[in-house]
C-alpha atoms as a PDB file:
ATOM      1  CA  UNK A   1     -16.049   7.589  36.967  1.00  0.00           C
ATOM      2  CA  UNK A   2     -19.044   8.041  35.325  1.00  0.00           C
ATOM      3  CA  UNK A   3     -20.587   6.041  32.448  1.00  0.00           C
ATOM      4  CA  UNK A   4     -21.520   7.552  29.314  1.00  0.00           C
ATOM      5  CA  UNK A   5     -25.356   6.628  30.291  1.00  0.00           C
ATOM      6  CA  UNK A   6     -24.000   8.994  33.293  1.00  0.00           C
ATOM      7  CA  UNK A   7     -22.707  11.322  31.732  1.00  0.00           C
ATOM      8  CA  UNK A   8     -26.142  11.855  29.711  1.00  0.00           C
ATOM      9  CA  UNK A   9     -28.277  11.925  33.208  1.00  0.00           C
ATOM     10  CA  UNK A  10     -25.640  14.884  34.435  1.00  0.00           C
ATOM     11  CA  UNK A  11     -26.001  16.939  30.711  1.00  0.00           C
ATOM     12  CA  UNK A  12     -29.491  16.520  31.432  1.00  0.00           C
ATOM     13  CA  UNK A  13     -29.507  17.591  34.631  1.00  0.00           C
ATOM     14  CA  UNK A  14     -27.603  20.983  34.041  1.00  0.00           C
ATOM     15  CA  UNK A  15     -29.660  22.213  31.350  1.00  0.00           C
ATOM     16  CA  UNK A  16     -32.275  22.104  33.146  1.00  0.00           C
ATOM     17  CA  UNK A  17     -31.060  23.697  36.315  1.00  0.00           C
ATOM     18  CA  UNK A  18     -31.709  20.090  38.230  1.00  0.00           C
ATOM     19  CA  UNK A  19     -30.103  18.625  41.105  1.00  0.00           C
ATOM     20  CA  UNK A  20     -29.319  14.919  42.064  1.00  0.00           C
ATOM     21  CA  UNK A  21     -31.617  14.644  44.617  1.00  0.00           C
ATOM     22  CA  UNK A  22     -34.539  15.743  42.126  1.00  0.00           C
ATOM     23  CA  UNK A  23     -33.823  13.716  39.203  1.00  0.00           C
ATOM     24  CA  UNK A  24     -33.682  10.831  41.724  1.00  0.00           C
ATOM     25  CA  UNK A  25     -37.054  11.897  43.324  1.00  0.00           C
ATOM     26  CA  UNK A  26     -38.261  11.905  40.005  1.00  0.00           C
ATOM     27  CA  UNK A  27     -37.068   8.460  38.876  1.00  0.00           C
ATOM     28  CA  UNK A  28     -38.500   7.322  42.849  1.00  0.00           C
ATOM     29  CA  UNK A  29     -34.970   6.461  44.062  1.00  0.00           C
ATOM     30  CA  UNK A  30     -32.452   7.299  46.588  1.00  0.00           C
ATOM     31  CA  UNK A  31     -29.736   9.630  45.408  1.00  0.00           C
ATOM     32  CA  UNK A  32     -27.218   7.238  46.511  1.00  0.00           C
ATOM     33  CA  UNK A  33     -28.721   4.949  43.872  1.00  0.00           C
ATOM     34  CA  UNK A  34     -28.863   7.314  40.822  1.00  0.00           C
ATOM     35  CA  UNK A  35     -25.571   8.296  41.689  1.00  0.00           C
ATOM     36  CA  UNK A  36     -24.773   4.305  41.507  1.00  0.00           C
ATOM     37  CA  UNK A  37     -26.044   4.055  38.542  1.00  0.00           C
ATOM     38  CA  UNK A  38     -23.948   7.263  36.999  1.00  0.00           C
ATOM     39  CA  UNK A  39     -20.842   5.750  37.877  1.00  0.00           C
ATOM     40  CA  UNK A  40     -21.652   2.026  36.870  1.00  0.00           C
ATOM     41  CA  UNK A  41     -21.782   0.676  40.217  1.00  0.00           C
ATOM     42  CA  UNK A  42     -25.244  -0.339  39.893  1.00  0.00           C
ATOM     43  CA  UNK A  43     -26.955  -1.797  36.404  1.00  0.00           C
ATOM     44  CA  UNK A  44     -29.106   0.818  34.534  1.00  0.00           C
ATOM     45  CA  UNK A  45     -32.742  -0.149  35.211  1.00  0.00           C
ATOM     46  CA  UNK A  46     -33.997  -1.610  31.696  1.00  0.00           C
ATOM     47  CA  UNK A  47     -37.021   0.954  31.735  1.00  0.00           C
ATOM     48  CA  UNK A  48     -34.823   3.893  32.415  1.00  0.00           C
ATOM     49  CA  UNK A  49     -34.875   5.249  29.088  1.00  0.00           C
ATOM     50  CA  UNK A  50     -38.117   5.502  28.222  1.00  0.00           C
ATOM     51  CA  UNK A  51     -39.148   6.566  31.856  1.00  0.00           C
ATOM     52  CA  UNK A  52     -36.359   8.896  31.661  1.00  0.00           C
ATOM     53  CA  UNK A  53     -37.905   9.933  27.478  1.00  0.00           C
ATOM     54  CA  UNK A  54     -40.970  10.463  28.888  1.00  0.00           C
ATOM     55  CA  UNK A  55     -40.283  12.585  32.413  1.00  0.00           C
ATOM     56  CA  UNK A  56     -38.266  15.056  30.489  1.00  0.00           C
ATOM     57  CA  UNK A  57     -39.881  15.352  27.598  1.00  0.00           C
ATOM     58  CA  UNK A  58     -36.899  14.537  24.989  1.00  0.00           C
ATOM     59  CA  UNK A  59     -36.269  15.055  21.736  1.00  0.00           C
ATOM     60  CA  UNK A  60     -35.727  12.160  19.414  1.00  0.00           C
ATOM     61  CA  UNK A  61     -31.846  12.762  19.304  1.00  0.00           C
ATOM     62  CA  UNK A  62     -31.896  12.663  22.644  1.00  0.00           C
ATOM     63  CA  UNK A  63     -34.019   9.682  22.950  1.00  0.00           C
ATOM     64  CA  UNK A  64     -31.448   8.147  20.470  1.00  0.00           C
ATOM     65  CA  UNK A  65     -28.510   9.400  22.445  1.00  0.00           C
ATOM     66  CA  UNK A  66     -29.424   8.384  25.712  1.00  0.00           C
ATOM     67  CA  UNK A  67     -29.951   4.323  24.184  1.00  0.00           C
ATOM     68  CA  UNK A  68     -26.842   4.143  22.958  1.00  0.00           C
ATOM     69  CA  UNK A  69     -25.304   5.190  26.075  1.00  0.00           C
ATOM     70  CA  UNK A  70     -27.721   2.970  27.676  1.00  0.00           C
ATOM     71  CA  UNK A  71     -26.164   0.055  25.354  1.00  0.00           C
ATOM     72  CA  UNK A  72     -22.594   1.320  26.058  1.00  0.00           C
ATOM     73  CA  UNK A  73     -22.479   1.717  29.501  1.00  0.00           C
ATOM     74  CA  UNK A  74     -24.158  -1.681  30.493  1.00  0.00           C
ATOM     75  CA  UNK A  75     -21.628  -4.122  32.129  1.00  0.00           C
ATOM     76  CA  UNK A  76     -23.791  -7.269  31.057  1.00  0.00           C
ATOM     77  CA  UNK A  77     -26.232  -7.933  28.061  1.00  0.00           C
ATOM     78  CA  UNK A  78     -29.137 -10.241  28.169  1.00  0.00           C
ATOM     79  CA  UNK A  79     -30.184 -11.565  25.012  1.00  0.00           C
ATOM     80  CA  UNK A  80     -33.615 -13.612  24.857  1.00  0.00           C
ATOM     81  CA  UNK A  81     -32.890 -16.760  23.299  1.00  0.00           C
ATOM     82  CA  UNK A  82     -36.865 -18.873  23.944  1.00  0.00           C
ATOM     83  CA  UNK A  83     -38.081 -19.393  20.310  1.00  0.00           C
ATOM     84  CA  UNK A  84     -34.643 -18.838  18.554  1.00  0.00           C
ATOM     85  CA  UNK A  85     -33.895 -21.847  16.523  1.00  0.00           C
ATOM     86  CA  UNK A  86     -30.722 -23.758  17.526  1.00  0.00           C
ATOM     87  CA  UNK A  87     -28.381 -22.469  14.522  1.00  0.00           C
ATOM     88  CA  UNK A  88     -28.657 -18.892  15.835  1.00  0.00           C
ATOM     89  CA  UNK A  89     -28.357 -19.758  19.237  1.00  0.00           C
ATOM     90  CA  UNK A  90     -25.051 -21.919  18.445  1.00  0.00           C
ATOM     91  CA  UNK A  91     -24.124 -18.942  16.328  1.00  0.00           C
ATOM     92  CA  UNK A  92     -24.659 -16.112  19.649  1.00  0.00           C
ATOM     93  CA  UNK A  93     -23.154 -18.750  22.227  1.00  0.00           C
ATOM     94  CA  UNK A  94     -19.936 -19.123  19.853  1.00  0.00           C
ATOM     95  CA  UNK A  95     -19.578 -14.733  19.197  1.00  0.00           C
ATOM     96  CA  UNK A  96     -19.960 -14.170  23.092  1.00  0.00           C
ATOM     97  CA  UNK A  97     -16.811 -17.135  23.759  1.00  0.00           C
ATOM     98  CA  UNK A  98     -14.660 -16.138  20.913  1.00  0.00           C
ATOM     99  CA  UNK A  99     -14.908 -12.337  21.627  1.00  0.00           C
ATOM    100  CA  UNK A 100     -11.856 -11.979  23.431  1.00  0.00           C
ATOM    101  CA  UNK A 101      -9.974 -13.626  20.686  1.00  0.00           C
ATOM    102  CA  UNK A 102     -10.888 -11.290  18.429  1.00  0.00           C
ATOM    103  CA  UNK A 103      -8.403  -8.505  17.011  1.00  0.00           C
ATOM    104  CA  UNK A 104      -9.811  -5.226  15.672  1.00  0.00           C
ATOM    105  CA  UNK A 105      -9.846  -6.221  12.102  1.00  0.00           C
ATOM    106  CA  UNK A 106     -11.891  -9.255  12.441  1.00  0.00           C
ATOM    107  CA  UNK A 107     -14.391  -7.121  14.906  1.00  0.00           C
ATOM    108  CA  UNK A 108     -14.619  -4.781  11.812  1.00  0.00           C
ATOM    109  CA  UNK A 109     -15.260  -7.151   9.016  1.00  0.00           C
ATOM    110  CA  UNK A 110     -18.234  -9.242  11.774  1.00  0.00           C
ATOM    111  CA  UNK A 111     -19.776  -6.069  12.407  1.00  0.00           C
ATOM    112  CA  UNK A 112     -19.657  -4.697   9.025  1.00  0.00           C
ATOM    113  CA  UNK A 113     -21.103  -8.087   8.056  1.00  0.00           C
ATOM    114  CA  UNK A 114     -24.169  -7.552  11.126  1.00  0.00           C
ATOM    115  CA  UNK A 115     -24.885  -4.492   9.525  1.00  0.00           C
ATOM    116  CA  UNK A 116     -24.754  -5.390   6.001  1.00  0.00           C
ATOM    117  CA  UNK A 117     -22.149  -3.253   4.709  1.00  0.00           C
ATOM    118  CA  UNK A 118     -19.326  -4.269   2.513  1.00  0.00           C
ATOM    119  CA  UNK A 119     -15.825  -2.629   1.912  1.00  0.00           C
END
């Protein structure tokens, strides 16, 4: 199935008139491996959007759209943690365990919270 970073490549792709095979020439991988990728059997390679930005020339809304695919199709997140003081890194170690323990309500209130908003 693909992802929605997948999805995005294939849009891409059938505008303009592209094949697989091409787009993976052009990224300088198999077409076994962009395919990978598409479907989420492989991680996204971190530089993939802005190689991708720049090979095909896109748009800011595109540019926009194809990060937050990027973001939602990704299987694992790496955040940097050297230099963050302990509080914050207590603070990310305790989100990432208690996720699953979260109902939809509480995920709404924490992430209208992260971005500042109150209802």
């Amino acid at each position: 199935m693909l992802t929605e970073f997948g999805k995005i490549l294939r849009k891409l792709r059938i505008d303009r008139q592209e094949l697989l095979r091409d787009m993976a020439k052009n990224l300088e991988v198999s077409s076994a491996y962009l395919s990978a990728v598409e479907t989420g059997k492989r991680k996204i390679p971190i530089d993939w959007c802005s190689k991708i930005s720049t090979l095909y020339k896109l748009d800011p809304d595109t540019i926009r759209e194809l990060e937050w695919a990027y973001e939602n199709s990704a299987q694992e997140i790496r955040i940097p943690l050297v230099g963050v003081p302990v509080q914050k890194k207590e603070a990310v170690i305790s989100f990432a365990k208690a996720l699953d323990g979260l109902n939809d309500k509480e995920l709404k209130r924490i992430m209208e919270i992260v971005n500042g908003r109150k209802e």
